[in-house]
C-alpha atoms as a PDB file:
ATOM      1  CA  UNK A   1       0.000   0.000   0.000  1.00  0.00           C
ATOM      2  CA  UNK A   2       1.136   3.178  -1.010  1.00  0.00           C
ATOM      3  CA  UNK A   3       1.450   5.919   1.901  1.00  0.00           C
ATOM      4  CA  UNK A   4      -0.690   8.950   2.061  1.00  0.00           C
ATOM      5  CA  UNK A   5       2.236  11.565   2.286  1.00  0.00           C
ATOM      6  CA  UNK A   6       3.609   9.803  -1.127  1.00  0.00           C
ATOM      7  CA  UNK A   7       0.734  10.445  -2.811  1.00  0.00           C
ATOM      8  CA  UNK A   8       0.702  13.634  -1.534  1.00  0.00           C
ATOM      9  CA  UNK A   9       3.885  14.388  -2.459  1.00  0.00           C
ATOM     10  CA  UNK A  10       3.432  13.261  -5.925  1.00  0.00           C
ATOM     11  CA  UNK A  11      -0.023  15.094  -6.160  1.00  0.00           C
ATOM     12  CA  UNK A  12       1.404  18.227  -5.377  1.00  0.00           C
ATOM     13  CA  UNK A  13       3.297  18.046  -8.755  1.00  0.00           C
ATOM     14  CA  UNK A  14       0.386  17.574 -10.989  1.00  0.00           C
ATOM     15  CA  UNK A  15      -0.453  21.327 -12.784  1.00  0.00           C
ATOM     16  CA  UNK A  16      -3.121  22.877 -10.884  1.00  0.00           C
ATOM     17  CA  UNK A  17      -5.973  21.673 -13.207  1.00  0.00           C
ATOM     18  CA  UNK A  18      -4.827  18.452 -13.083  1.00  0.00           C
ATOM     19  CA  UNK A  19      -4.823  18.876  -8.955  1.00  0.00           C
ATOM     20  CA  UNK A  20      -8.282  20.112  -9.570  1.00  0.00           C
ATOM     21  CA  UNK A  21      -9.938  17.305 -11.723  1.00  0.00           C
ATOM     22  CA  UNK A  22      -8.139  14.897  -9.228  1.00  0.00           C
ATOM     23  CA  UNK A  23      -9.806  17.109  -6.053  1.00  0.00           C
ATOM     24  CA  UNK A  24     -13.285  16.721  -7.858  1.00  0.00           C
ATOM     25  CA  UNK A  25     -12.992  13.034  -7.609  1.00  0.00           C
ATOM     26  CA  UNK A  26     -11.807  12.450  -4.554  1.00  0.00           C
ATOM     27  CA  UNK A  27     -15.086  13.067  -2.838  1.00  0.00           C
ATOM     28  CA  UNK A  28     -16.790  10.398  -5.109  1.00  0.00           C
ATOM     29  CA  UNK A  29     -14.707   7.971  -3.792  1.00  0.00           C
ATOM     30  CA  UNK A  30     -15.900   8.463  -0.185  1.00  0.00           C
ATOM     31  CA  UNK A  31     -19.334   6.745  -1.339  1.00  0.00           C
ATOM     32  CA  UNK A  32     -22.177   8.110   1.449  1.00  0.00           C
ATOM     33  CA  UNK A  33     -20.527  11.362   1.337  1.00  0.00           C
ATOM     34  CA  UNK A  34     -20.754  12.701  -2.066  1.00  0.00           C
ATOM     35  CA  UNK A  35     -24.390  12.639  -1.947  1.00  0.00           C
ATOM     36  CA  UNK A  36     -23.585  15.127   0.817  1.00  0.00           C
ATOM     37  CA  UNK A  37     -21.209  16.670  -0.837  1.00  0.00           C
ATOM     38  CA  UNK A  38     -23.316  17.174  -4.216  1.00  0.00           C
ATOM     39  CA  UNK A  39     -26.776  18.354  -1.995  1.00  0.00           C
ATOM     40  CA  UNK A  40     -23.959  20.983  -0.792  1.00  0.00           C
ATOM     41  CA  UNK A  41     -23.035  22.109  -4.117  1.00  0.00           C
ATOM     42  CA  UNK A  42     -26.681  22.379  -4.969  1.00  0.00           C
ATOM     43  CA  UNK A  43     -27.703  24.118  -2.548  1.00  0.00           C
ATOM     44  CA  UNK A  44     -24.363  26.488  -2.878  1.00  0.00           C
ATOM     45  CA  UNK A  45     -25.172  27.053  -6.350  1.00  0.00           C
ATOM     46  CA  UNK A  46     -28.548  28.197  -5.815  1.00  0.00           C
ATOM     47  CA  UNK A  47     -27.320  30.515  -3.275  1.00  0.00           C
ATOM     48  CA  UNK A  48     -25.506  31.915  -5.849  1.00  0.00           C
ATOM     49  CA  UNK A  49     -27.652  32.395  -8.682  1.00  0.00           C
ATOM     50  CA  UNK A  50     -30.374  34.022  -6.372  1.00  0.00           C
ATOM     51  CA  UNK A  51     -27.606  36.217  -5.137  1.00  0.00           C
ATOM     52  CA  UNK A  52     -26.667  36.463  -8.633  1.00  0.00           C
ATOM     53  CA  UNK A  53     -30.299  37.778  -9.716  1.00  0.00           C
ATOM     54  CA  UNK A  54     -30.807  39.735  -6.701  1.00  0.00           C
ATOM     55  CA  UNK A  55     -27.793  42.117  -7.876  1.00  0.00           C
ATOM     56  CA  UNK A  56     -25.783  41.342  -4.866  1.00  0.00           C
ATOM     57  CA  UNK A  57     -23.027  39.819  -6.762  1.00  0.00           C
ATOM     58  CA  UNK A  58     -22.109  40.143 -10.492  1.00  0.00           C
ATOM     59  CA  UNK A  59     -20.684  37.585 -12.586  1.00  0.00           C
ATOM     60  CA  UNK A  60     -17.556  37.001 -14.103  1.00  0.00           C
ATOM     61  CA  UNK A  61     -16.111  36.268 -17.138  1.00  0.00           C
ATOM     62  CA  UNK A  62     -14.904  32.487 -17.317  1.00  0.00           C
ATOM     63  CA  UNK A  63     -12.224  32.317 -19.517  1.00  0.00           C
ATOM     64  CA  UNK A  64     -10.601  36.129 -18.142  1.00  0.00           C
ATOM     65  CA  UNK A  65     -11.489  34.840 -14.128  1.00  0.00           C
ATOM     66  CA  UNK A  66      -9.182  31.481 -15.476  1.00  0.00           C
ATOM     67  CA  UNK A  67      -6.558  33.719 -16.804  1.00  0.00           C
ATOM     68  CA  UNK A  68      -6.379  35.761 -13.429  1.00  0.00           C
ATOM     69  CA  UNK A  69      -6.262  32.674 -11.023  1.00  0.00           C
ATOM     70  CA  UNK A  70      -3.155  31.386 -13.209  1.00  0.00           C
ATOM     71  CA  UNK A  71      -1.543  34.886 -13.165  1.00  0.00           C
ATOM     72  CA  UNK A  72      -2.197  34.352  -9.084  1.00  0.00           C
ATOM     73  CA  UNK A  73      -0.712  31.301  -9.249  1.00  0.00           C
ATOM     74  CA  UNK A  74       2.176  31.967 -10.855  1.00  0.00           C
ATOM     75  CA  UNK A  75       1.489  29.244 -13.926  1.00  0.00           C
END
């Protein structure tokens, strides 16, 4: 069996979408939980788009909000 701190280790390498796509999955794994998990995003999202409508927060652009969280992150 592989240790945890290994895979760490190793994880921390991947580019950060690749440490994204491989943080999305994770939770799947845990069986039980990502039905938890996903009524959280739901509900999260929801908050959002009424938030969104309401005028209390405006959206961004994807591709330029991409761009600036790279630039942050120095890839």
């Amino acid at each position: 069996m592989i240790d945890a701190a290994i895979i760490e280790k190793e994880a921390m390498q991947l580019s950060a979408a690749e440490r994204a796509l491989l943080a999305d999955r994770l939770p799947e794994s845990l069986g039980a939980t990502s039905k938890e998990l996903q009524s959280s995003w739901v509900k999260e999202a929801d908050d959002r788009l009424k938030a969104y409508r309401e005028g209390s927060i405006v959206a961004e652009d994807g591709p330029q909000a991409l761009s600036d969280l790279r630039n942050r992150l120095g890839e």
